[in-house]
Protein backbone atom coordinates (compact mmCIF):
# COMPACT_ATOMS: atom_id res chain seq x y z
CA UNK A 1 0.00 0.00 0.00
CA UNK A 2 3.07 2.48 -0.39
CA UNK A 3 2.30 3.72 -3.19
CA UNK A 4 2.58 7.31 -4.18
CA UNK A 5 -0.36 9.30 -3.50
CA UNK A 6 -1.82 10.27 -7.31
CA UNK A 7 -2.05 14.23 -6.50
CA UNK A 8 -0.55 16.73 -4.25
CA UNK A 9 -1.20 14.94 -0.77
CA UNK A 10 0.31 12.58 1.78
CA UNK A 11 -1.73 8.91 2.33
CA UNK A 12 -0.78 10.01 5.38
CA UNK A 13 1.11 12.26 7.78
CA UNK A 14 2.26 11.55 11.25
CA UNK A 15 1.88 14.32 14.18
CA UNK A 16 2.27 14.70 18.13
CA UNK A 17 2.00 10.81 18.28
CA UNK A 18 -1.20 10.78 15.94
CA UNK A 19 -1.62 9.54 12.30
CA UNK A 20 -3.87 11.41 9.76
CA UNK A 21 -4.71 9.52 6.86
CA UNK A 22 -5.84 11.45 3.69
CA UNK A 23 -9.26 9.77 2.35
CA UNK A 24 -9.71 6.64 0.94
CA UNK A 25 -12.34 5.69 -1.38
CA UNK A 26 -13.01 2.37 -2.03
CA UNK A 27 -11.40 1.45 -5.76
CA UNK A 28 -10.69 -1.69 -6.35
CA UNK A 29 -8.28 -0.98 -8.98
CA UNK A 30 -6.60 2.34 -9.24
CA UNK A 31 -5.98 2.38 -12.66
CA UNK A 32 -9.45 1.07 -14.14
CA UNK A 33 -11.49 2.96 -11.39
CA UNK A 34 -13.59 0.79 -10.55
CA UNK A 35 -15.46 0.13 -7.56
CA UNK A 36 -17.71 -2.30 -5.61
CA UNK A 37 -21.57 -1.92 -6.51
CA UNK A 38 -22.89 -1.73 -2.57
CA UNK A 39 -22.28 0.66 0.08
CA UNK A 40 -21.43 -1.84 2.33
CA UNK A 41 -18.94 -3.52 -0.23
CA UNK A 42 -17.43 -0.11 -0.52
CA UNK A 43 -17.56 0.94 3.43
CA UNK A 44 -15.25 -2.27 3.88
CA UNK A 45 -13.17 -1.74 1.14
CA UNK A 46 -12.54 1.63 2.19
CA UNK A 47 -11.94 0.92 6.19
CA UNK A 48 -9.64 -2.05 5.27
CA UNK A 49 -7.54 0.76 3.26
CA UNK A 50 -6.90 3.01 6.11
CA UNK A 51 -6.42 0.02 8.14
CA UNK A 52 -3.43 -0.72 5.43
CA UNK A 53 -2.29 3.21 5.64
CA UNK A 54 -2.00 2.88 9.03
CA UNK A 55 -0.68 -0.93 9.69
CA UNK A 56 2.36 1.27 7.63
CA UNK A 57 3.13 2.99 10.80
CA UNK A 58 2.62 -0.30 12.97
CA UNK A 59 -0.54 0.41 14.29
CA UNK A 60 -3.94 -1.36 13.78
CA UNK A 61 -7.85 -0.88 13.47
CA UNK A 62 -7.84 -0.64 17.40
CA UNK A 63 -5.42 2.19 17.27
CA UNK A 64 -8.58 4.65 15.55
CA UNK A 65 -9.64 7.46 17.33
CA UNK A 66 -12.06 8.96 15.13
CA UNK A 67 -12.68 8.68 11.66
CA UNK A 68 -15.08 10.46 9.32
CA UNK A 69 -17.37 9.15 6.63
CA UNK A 70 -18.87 11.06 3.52
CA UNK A 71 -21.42 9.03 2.00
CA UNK A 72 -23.43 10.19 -1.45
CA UNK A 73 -27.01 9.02 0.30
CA UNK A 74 -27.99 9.72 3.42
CA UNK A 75 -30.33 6.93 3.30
CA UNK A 76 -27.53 4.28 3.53
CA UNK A 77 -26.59 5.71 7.13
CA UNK A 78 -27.72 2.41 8.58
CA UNK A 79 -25.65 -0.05 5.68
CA UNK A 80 -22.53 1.74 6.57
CA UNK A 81 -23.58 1.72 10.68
CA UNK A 82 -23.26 -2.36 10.47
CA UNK A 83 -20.00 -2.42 8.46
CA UNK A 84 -18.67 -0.62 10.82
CA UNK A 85 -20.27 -2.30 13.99
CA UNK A 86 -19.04 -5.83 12.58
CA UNK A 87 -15.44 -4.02 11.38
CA UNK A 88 -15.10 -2.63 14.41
CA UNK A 89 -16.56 -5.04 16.84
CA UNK A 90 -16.24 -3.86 20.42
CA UNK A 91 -14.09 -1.03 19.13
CA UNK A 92 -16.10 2.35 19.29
CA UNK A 93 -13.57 5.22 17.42
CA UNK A 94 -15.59 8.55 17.53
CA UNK A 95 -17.25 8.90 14.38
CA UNK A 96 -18.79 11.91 11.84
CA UNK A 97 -20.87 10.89 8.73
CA UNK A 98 -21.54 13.80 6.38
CA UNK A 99 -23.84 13.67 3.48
CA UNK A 100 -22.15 15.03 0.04
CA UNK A 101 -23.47 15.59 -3.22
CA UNK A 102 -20.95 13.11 -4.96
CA UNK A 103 -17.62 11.88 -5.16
CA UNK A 104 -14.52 10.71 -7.29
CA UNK A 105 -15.60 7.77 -9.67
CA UNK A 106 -18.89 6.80 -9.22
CA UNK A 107 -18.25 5.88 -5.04
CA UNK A 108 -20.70 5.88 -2.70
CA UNK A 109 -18.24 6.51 0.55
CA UNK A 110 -14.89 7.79 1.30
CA UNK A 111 -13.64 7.79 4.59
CA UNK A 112 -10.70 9.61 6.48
CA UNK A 113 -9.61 8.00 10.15
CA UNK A 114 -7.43 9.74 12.88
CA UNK A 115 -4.88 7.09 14.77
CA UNK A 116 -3.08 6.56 17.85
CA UNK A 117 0.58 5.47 16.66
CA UNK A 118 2.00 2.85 18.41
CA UNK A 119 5.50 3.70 20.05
């Protein structure tokens, strides 16, 4: 997952013992574009991305502190509530969804997570 980010941005940066990762959206091939045709196909694909940007740093999904979802339809609130209740599990990072008119590609979700980095 090191790859170069494809415009002027870090996948991540790390500050004051915290990581930041830029967005992800949920592609499951960056050079075709293409992406998953459910919300809850592209919630996963999306959290298990950040978990990758951050597993870089040596910390894990129980590292997040707070992450924040946009999603294209507010009416999917609940889909992406259970991928993240069974991603998660006992885990609780704070959390922010916010409703957008669209996004890159065609996705339904991109999300953006704040990390504790492991010392």
């Amino acid at each position: 997952m090191s790859q170069e980010a494809p415009g002027h941005y870090s996948k991540f940066v790390i500050a004051n013992g915290l990581i930041f990762t830029s967005g992800v959206l949920p592609l499951l091939d960056r050079a075709t574009k293409s992406v998953p045709e459910t919300i809850e196909e592209q919630a996963l694909l999306a959290l298990e991305g950040i978990e990758k940007i951050i597993q870089e740093s040596g910390s894990d999904r129980s590292d997040i502190i707070k992450t924040t979802a946009y999603i294209c339809r507010v009416d999917d609130w609940s889909k992406v509530n259970g991928v993240y209740q069974s991603f998660f599990a006992d885990h609780k990072p704070a959390r922010s969804i916010i409703p957008v008119s669209g996004l890159h590609f065609g996705c339904l979700i991109e999300i953006e997570a704040v990390a504790k980095l492991r010392k």
